[in-house]
N, C-alpha and C. Protein backbone atom coordinates (compact mmCIF):
# COMPACT_ATOMS: atom_id res chain seq x y z
N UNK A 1 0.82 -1.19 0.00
CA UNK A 1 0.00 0.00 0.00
C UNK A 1 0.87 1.26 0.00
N UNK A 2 2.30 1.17 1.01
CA UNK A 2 3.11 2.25 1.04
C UNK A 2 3.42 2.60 -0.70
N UNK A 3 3.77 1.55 -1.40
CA UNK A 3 4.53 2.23 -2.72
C UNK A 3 3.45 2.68 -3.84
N UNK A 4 1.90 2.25 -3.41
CA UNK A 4 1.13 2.60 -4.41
C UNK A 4 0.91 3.99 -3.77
N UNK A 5 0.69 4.59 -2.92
CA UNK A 5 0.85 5.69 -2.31
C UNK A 5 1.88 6.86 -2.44
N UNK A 6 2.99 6.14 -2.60
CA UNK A 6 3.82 6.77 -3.26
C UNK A 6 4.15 7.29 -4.43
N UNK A 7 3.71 6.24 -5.01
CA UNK A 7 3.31 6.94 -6.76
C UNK A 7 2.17 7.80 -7.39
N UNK A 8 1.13 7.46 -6.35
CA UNK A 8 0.62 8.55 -6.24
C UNK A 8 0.91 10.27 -5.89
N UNK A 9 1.54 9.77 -4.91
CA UNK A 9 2.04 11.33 -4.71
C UNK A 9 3.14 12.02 -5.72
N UNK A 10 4.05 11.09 -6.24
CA UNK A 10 4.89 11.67 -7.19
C UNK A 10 4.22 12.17 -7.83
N UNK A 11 2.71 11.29 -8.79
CA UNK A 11 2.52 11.59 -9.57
C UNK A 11 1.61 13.18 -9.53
N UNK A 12 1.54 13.39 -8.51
CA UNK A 12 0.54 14.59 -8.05
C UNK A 12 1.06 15.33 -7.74
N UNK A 13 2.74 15.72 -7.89
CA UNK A 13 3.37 16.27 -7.49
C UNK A 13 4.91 16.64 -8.87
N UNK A 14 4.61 16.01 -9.12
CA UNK A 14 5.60 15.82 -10.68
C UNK A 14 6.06 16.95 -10.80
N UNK A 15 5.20 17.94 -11.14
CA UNK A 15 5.79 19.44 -11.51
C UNK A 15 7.14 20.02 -10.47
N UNK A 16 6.72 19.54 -9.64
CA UNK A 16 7.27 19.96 -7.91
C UNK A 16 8.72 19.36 -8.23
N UNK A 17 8.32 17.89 -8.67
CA UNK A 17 10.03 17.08 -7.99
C UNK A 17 10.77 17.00 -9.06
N UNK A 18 10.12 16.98 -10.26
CA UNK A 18 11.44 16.82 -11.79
C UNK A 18 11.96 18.42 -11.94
N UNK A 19 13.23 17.97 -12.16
CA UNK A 19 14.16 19.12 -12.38
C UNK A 19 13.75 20.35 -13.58
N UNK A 20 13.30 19.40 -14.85
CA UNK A 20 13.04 19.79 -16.43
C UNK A 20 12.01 19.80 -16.38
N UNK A 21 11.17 20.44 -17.54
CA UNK A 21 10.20 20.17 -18.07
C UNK A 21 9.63 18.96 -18.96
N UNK A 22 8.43 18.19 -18.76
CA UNK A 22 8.38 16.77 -19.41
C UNK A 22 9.01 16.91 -20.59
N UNK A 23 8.99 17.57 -21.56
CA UNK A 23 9.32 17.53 -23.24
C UNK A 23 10.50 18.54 -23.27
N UNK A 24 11.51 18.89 -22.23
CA UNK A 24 12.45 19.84 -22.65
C UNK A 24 13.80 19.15 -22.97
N UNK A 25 14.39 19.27 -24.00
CA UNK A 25 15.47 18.86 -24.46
C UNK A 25 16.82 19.94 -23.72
N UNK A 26 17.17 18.92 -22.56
CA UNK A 26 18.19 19.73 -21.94
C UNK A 26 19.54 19.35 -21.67
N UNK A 27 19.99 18.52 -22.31
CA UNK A 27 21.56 17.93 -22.11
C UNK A 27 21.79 17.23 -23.45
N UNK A 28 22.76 16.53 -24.14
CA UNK A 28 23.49 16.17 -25.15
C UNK A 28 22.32 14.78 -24.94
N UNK A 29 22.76 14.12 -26.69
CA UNK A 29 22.23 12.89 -26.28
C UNK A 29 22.94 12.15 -25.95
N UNK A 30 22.18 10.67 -25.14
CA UNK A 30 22.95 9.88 -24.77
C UNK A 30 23.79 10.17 -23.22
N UNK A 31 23.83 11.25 -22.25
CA UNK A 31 24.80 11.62 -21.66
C UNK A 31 24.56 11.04 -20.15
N UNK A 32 25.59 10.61 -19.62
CA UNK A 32 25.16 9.56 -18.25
C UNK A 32 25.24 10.40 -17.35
N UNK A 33 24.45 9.55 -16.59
CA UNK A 33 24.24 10.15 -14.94
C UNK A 33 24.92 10.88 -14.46
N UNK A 34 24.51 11.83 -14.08
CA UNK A 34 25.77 13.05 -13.42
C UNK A 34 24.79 13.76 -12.27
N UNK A 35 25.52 15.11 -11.45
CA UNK A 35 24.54 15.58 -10.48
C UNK A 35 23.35 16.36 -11.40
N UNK A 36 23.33 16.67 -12.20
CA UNK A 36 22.61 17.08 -13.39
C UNK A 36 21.49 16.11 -13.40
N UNK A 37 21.89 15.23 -14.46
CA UNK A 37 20.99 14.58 -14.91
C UNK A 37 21.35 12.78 -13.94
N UNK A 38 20.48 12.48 -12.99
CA UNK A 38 20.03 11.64 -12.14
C UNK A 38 20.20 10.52 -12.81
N UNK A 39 19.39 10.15 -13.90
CA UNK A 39 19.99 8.54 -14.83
C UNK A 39 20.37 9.08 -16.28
N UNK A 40 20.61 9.82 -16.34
CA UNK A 40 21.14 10.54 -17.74
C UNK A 40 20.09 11.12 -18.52
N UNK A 41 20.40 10.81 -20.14
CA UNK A 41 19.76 11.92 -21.09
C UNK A 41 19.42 10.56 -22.32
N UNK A 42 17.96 10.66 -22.70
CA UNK A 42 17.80 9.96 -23.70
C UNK A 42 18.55 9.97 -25.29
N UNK A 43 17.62 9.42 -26.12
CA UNK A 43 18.30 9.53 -27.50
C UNK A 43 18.05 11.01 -28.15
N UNK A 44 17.20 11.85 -27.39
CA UNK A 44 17.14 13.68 -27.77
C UNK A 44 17.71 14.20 -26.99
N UNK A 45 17.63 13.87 -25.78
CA UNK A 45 18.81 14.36 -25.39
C UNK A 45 17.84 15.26 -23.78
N UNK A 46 16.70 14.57 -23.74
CA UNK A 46 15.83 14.78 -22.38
C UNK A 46 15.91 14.20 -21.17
N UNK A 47 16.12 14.29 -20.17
CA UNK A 47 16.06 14.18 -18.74
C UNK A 47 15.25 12.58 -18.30
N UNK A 48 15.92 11.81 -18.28
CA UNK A 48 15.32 10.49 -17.68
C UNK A 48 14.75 10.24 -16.58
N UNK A 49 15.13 10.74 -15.66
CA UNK A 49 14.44 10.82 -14.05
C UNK A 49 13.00 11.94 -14.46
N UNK A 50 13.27 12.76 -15.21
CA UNK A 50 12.37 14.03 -15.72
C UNK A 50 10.75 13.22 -16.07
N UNK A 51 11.31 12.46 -17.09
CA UNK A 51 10.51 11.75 -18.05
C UNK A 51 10.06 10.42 -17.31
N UNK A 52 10.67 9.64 -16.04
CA UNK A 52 9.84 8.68 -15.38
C UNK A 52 8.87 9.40 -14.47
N UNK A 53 9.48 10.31 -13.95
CA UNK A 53 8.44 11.33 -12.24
C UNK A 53 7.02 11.49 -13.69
N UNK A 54 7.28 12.42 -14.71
CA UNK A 54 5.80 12.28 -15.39
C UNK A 54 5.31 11.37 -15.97
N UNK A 55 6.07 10.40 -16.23
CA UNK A 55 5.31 9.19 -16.48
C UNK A 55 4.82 8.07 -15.65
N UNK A 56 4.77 8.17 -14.15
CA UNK A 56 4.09 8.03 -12.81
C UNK A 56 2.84 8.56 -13.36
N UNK A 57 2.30 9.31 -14.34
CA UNK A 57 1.05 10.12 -13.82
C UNK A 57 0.28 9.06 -15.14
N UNK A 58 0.69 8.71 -15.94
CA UNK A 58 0.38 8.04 -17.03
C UNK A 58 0.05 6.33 -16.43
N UNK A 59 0.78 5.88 -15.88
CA UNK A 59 1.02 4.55 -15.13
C UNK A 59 -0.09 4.51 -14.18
N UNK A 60 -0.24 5.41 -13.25
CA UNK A 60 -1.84 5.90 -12.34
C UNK A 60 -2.45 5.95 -12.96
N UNK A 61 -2.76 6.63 -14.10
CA UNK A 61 -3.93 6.79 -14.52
C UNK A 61 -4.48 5.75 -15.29
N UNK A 62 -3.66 4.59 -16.17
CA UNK A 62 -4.17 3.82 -17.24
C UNK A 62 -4.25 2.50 -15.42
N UNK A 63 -3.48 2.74 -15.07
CA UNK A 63 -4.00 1.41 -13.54
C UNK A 63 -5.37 1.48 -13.15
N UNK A 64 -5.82 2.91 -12.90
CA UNK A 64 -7.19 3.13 -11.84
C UNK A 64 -7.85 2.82 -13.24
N UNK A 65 -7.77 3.31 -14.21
CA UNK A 65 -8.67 2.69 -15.79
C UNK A 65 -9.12 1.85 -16.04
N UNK A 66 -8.00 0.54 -15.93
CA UNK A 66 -8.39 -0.37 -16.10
C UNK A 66 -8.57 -1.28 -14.75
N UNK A 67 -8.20 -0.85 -13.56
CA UNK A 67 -9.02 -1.42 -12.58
C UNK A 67 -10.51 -1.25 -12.24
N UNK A 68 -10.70 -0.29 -12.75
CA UNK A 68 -12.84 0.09 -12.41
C UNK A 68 -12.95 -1.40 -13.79
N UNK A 69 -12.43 -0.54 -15.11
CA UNK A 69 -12.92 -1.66 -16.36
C UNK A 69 -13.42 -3.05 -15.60
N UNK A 70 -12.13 -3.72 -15.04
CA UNK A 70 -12.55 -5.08 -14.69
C UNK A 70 -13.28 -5.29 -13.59
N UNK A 71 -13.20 -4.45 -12.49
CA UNK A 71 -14.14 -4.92 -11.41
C UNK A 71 -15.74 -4.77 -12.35
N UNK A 72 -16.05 -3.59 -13.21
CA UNK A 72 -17.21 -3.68 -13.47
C UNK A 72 -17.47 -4.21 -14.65
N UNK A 73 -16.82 -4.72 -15.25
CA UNK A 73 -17.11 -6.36 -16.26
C UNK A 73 -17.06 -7.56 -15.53
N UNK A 74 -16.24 -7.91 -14.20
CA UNK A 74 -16.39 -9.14 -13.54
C UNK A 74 -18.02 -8.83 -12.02
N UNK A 75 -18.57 -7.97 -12.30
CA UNK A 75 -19.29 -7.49 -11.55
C UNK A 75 -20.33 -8.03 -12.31
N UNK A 76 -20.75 -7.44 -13.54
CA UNK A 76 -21.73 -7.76 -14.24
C UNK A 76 -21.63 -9.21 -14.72
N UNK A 77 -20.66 -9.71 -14.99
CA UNK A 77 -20.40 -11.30 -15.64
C UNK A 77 -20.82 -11.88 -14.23
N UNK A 78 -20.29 -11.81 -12.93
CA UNK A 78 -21.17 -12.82 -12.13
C UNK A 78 -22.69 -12.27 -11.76
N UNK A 79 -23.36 -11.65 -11.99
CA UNK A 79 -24.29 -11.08 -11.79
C UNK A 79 -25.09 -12.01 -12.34
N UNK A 80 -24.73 -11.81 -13.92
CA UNK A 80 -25.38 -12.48 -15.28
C UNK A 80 -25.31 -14.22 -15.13
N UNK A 81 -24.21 -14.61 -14.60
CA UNK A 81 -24.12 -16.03 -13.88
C UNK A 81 -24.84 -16.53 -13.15
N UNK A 82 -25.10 -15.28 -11.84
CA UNK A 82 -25.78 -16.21 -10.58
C UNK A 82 -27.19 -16.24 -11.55
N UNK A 83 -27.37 -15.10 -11.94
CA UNK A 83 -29.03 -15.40 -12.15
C UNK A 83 -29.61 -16.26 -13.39
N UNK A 84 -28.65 -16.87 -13.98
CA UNK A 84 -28.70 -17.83 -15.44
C UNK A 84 -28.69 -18.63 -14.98
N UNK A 85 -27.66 -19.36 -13.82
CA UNK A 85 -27.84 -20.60 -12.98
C UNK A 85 -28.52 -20.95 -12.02
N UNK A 86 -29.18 -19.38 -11.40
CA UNK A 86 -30.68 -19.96 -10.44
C UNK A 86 -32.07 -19.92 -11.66
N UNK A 87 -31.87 -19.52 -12.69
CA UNK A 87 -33.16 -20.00 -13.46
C UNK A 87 -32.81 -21.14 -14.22
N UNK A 88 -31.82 -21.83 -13.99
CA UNK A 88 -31.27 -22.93 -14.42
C UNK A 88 -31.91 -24.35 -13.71
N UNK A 89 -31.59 -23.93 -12.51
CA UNK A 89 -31.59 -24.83 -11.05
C UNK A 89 -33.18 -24.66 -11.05
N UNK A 90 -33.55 -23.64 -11.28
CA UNK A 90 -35.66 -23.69 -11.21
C UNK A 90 -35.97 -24.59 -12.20
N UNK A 91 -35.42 -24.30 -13.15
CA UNK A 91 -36.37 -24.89 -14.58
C UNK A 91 -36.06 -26.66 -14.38
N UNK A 92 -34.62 -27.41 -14.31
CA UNK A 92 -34.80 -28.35 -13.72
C UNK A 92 -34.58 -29.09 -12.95
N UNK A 93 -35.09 -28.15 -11.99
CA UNK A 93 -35.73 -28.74 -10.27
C UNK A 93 -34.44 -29.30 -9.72
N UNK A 94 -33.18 -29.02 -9.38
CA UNK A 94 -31.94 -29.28 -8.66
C UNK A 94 -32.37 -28.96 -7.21
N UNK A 95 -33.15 -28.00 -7.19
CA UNK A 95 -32.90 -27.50 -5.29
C UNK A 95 -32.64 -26.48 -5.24
């Protein structure tokens, strides 16, 4: 619960804790970890620690998405179950 909590808050907070801006091209490409840049610089040459803190907010959001999706397709699928198999059990006479 602590680390889903946690990513929550990064992600609600993103602006706050990344150094760069999500899409700012700010160091050479390719360039490694330094006090600068935390895990280095992609193939444009953008901020990697930059680009995971906002992509926390992307990862939350497609999770809580598709967690409602399935609780409320496995909600309705046993729904549609119990009551197909108690007019099942009526029609012939199980109990």
């Amino acid at each position: 619960m602590g680390i889903v909590l946690l990513n929550i808050l990064v992600a609600i907070l993103a602006p706050l804790i990344a150094p760069y801006g999500e899409t700012s091209v700010v160091g050479d490409v390719w360039e490694s970890y330094s006090s600068h840049f935390y895990f280095g610089t992609d193939h444009i040459g953008r901020d990697l620690f930059t680009r995971m803190v906002f992509g926390a907010r992307n990862t939350i959001g497609l999770a809580f998405i598709i967690t409602i999706l399935s609780f409320s397709f496995g909600s309705i699928y046993a729904q549609t179950e119990c009551a197909c198999s108690t007019e099942f059990h009526k029609q012939f006479d199980f109990g």
